[in-house]
Protein backbone atom coordinates (compact mmCIF):
# COMPACT_ATOMS: atom_id res chain seq x y z
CA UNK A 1 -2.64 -6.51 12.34
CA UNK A 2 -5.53 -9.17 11.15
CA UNK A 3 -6.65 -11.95 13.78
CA UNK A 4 -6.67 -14.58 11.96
CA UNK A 5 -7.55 -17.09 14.40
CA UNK A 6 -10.27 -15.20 15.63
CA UNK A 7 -11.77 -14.48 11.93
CA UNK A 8 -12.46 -18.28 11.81
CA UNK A 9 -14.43 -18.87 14.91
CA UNK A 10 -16.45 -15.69 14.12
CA UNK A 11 -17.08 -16.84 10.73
CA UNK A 12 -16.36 -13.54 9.29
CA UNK A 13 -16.46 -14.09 5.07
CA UNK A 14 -15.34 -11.33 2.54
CA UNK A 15 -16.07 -10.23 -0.90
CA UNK A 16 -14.99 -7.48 -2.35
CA UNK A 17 -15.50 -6.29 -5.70
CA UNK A 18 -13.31 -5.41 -8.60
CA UNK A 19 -13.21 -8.19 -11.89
CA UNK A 20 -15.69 -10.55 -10.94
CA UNK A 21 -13.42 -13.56 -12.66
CA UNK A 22 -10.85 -12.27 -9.58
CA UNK A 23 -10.22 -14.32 -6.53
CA UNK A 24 -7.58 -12.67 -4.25
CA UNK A 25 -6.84 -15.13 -0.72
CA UNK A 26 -7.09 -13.19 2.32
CA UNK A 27 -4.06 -13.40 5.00
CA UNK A 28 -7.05 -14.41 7.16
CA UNK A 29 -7.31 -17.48 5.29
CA UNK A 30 -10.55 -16.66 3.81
CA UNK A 31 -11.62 -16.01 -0.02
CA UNK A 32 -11.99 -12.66 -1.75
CA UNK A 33 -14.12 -12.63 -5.26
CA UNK A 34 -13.44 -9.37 -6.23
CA UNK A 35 -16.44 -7.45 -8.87
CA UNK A 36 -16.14 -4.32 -10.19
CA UNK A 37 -18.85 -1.78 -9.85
CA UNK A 38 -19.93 0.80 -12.28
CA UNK A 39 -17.84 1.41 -15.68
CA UNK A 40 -15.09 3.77 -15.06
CA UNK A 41 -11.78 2.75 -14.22
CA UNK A 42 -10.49 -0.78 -14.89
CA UNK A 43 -9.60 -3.63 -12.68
CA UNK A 44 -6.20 -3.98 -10.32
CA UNK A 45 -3.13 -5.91 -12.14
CA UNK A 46 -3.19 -9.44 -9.69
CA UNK A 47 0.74 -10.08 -9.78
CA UNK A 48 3.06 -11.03 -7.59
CA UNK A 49 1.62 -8.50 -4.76
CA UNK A 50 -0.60 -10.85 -4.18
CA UNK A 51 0.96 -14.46 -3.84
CA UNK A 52 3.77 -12.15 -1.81
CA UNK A 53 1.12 -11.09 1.03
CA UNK A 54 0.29 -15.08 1.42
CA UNK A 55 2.72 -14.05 4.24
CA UNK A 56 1.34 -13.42 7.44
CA UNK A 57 2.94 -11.78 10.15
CA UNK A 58 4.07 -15.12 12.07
CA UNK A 59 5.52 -16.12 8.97
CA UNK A 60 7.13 -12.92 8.47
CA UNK A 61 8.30 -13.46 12.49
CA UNK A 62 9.69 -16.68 11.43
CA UNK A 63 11.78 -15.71 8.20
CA UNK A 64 13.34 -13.13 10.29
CA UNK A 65 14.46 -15.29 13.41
CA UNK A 66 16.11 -17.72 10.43
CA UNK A 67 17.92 -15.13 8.71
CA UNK A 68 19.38 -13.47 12.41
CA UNK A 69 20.00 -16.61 13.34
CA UNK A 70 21.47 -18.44 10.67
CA UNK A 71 22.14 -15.99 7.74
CA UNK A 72 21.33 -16.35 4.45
CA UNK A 73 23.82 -19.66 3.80
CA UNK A 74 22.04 -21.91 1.97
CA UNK A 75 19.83 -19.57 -0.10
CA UNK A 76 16.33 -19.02 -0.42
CA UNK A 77 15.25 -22.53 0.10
CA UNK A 78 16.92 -22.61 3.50
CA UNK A 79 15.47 -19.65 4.92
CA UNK A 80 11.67 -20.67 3.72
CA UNK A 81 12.17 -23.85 4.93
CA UNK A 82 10.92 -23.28 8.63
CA UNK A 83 7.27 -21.82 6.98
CA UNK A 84 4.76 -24.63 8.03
CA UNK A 85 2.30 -23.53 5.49
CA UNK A 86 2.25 -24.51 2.48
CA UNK A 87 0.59 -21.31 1.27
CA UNK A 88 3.40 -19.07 2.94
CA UNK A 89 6.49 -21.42 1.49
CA UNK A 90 5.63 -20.98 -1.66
CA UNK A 91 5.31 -17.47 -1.78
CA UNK A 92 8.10 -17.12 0.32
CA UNK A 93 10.38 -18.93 -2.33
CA UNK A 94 8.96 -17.18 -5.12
CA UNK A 95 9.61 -13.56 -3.65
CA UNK A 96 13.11 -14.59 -2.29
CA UNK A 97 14.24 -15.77 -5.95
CA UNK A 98 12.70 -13.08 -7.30
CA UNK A 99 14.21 -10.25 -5.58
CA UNK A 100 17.86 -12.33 -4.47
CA UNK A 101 18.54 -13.98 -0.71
CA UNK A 102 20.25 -11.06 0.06
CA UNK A 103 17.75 -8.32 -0.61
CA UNK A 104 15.14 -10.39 0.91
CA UNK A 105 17.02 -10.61 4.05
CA UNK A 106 17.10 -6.66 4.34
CA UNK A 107 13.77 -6.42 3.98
CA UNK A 108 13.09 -8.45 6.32
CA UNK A 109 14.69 -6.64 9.03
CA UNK A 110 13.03 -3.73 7.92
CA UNK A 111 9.54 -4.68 7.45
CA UNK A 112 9.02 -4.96 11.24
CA UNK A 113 6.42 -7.93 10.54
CA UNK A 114 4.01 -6.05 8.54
CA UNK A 115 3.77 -8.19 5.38
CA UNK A 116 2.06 -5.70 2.92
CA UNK A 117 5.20 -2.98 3.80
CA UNK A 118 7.71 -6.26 3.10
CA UNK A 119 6.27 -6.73 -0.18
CA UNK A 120 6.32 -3.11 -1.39
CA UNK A 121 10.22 -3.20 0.10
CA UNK A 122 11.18 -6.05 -2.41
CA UNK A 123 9.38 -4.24 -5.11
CA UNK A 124 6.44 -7.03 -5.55
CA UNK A 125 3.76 -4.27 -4.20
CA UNK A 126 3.20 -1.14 -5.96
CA UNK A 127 3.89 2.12 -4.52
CA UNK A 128 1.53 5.52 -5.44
CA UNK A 129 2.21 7.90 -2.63
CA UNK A 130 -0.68 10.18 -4.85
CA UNK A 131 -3.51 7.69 -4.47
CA UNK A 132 -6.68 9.13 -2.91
CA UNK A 133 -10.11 7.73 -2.29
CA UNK A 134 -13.11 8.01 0.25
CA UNK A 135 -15.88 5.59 1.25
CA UNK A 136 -19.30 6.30 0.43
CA UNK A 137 -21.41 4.19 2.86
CA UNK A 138 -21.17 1.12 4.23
CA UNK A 139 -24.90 -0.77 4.54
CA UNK A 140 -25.79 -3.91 6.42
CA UNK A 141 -28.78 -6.48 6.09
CA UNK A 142 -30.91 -7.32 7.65
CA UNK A 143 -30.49 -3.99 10.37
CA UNK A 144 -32.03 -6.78 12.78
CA UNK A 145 -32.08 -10.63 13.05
CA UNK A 146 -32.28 -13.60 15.21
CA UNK A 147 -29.62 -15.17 16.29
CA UNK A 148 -27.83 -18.01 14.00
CA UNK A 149 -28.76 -15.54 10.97
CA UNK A 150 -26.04 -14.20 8.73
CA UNK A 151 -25.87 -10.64 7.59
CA UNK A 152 -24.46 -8.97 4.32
CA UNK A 153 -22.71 -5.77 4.69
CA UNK A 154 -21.32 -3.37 1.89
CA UNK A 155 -18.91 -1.01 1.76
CA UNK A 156 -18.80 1.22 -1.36
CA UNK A 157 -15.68 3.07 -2.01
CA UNK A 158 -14.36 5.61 -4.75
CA UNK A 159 -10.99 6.44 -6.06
CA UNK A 160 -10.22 9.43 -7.14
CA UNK A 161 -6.81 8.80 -7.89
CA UNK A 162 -4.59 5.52 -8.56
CA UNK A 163 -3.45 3.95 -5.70
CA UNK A 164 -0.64 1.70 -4.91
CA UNK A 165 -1.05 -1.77 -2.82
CA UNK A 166 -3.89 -1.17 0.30
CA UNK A 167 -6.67 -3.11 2.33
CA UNK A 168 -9.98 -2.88 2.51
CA UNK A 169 -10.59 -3.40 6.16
CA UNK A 170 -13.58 -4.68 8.50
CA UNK A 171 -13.66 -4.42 12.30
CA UNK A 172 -16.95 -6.84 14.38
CA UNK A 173 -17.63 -5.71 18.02
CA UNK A 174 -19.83 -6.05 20.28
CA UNK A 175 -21.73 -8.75 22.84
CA UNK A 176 -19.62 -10.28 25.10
CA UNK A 177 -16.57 -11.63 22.26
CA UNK A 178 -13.86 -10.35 21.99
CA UNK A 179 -13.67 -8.02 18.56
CA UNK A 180 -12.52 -9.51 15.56
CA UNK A 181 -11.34 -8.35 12.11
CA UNK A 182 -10.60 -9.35 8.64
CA UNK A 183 -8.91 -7.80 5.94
CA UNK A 184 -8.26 -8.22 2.26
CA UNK A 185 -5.41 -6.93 0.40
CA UNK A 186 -5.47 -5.39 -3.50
CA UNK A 187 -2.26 -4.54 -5.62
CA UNK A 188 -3.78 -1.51 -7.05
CA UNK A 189 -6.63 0.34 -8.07
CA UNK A 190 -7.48 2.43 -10.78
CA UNK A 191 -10.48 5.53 -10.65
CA UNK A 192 -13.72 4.08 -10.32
CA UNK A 193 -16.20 2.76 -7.88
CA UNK A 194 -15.97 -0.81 -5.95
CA UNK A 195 -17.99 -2.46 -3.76
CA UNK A 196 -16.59 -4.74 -0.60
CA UNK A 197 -18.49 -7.27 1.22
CA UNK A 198 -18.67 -9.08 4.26
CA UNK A 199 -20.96 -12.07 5.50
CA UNK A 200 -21.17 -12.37 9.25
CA UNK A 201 -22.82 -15.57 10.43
CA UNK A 202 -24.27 -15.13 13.95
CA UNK A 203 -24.75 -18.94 14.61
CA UNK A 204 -23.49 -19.27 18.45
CA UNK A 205 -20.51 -22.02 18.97
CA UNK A 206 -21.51 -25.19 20.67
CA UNK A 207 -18.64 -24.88 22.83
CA UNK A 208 -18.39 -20.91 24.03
CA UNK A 209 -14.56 -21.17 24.87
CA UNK A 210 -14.06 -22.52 20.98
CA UNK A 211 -16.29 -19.12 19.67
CA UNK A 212 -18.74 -16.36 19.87
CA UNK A 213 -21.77 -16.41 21.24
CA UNK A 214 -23.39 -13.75 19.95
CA UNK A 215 -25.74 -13.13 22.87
CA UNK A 216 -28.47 -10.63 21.98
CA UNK A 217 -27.53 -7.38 21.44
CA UNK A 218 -26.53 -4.10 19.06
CA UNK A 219 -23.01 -5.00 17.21
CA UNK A 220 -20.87 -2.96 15.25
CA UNK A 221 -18.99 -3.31 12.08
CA UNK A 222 -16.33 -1.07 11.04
CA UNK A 223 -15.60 -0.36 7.08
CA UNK A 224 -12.18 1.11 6.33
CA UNK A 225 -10.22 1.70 3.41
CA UNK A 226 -6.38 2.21 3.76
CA UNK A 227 -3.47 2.15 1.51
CA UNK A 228 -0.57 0.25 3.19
CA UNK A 229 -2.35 -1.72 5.89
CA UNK A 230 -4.63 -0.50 7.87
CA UNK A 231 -3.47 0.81 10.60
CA UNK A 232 0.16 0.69 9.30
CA UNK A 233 2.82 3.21 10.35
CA UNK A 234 5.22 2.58 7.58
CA UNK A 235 5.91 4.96 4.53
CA UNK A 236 3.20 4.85 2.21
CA UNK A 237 0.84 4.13 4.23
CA UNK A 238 -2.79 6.12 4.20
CA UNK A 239 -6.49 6.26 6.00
CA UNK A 240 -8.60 6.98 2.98
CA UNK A 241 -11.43 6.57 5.25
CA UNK A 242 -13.27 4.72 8.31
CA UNK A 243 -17.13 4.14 9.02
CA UNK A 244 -19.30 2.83 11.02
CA UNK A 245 -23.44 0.78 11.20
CA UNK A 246 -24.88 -1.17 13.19
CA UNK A 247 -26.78 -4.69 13.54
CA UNK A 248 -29.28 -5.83 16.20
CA UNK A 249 -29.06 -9.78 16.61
CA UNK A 250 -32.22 -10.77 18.41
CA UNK A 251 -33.09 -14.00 20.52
């Protein structure tokens, strides 16, 4: 599952590329400006997959305690009510009256708080058990920086075959912080070759319990490329691949 708090005191920022008119929100909270790379294939469909995965796992967490609780009486605006974001209500609202109170309900109970598996249960997410893919590198720059820097790493993927709804992935570690990750979700993708960034700003929190650090030292970030979330042990679900590099911040 994505930390969301964490992502914001690390300061973790994501691009990824498919249409570069595209702007996808993160369940971290963060932006995604999607490009394209290269000429074959054609960009994702952005639908309702994506206003659908506005819901985070909390929310998810709350939507289900309403409906065991209290039902379904009272419709879809009932059981969205208790959302406290904005974001997450809307969404909410939207995929309950598109899919009925009822349906939405079910899901619910069998999504076990994994929001991109909800979505493809009430049909908003697409589905493409044949998708494959691989990742062809994943760069960072600069290799080695002082601290308060940011660095730019890319992750290059290819598919070789459509997918359905997935997440392009990034694990930070290293120091003494606790590790952090952030994660962006697409609807689909068609053949080709995309590019995914991340921006990791290494400026130390004035107040160390409120953030990182980032003491001097050799830090990791972890690329991966999954359809279903990553991670995810729900049907349709897939590791298309997972890599690693390096990044020295220096005093």
């Amino acid at each position: 599952m994505r930390a969301a708090a964490v992502l914001v005191v690390l300061g973790l920022a994501v691009t990824s590329a498919l249409a570069s008119t595209d702007v996808v929100s993160a369940s971290s909270g963060h932006t995604i400006v999607f490009s394209k790379l290269g000429e074959q294939g054609g960009a994702p469909e952005f639908s309702g997959c994506t206003s659908c995965n506005s819901l985070t796992s909390q929310g998810l967490n709350i939507l289900l305690q309403e409906v065991l609780n209290a039902g379904v009486v009272g419709g879809c605006s009932k059981v969205c009510g208790g959302l406290k974001s904005k974001a997450e209500k809307t969404a909410c609202t939207l995929a309950c009256t598109f899919v009925g109170v009822k349906e939405f309900a079910k899901a619910l109970e069998s999504a076990d708080l994994d929001p991109l598996y909800f979505c493809q249960l009430i049909h908003l997410c697409k589905i493409d058990d044949n998708g494959a893919g691989k990742i062809a590198s994943l760069d960072i720059s600069p290799l080695s920086a002082a601290q308060s820097s940011t660095f730019s790493a890319q992750m290059q993927v290819v598919v070789t075959n459509h997918t359905g709804a997935g997440e392009f992935s990034f694990d930070v570690s290293g120091g003494v912080d606790s590790p952090s990750s952030a994660g962006s979700v697409f609807p689909e993708l068609a053949p080709g070759s995309y590019a995914v960034k991340i921006s990791i700003d290494t400026t130390p929190a004035q107040d160390p319990t409120n953030g990182p650090s980032w003491v001097p030292g050799v830090y990791t970030v972890t690329g991966s490329f999954c359809m279903g979330e990553c991670g995810s042990k729900h049907p349709h679900s897939k590791v298309f691949g997972q890599t690693a590099t390096n990044f020295t911040v220096t005093e």
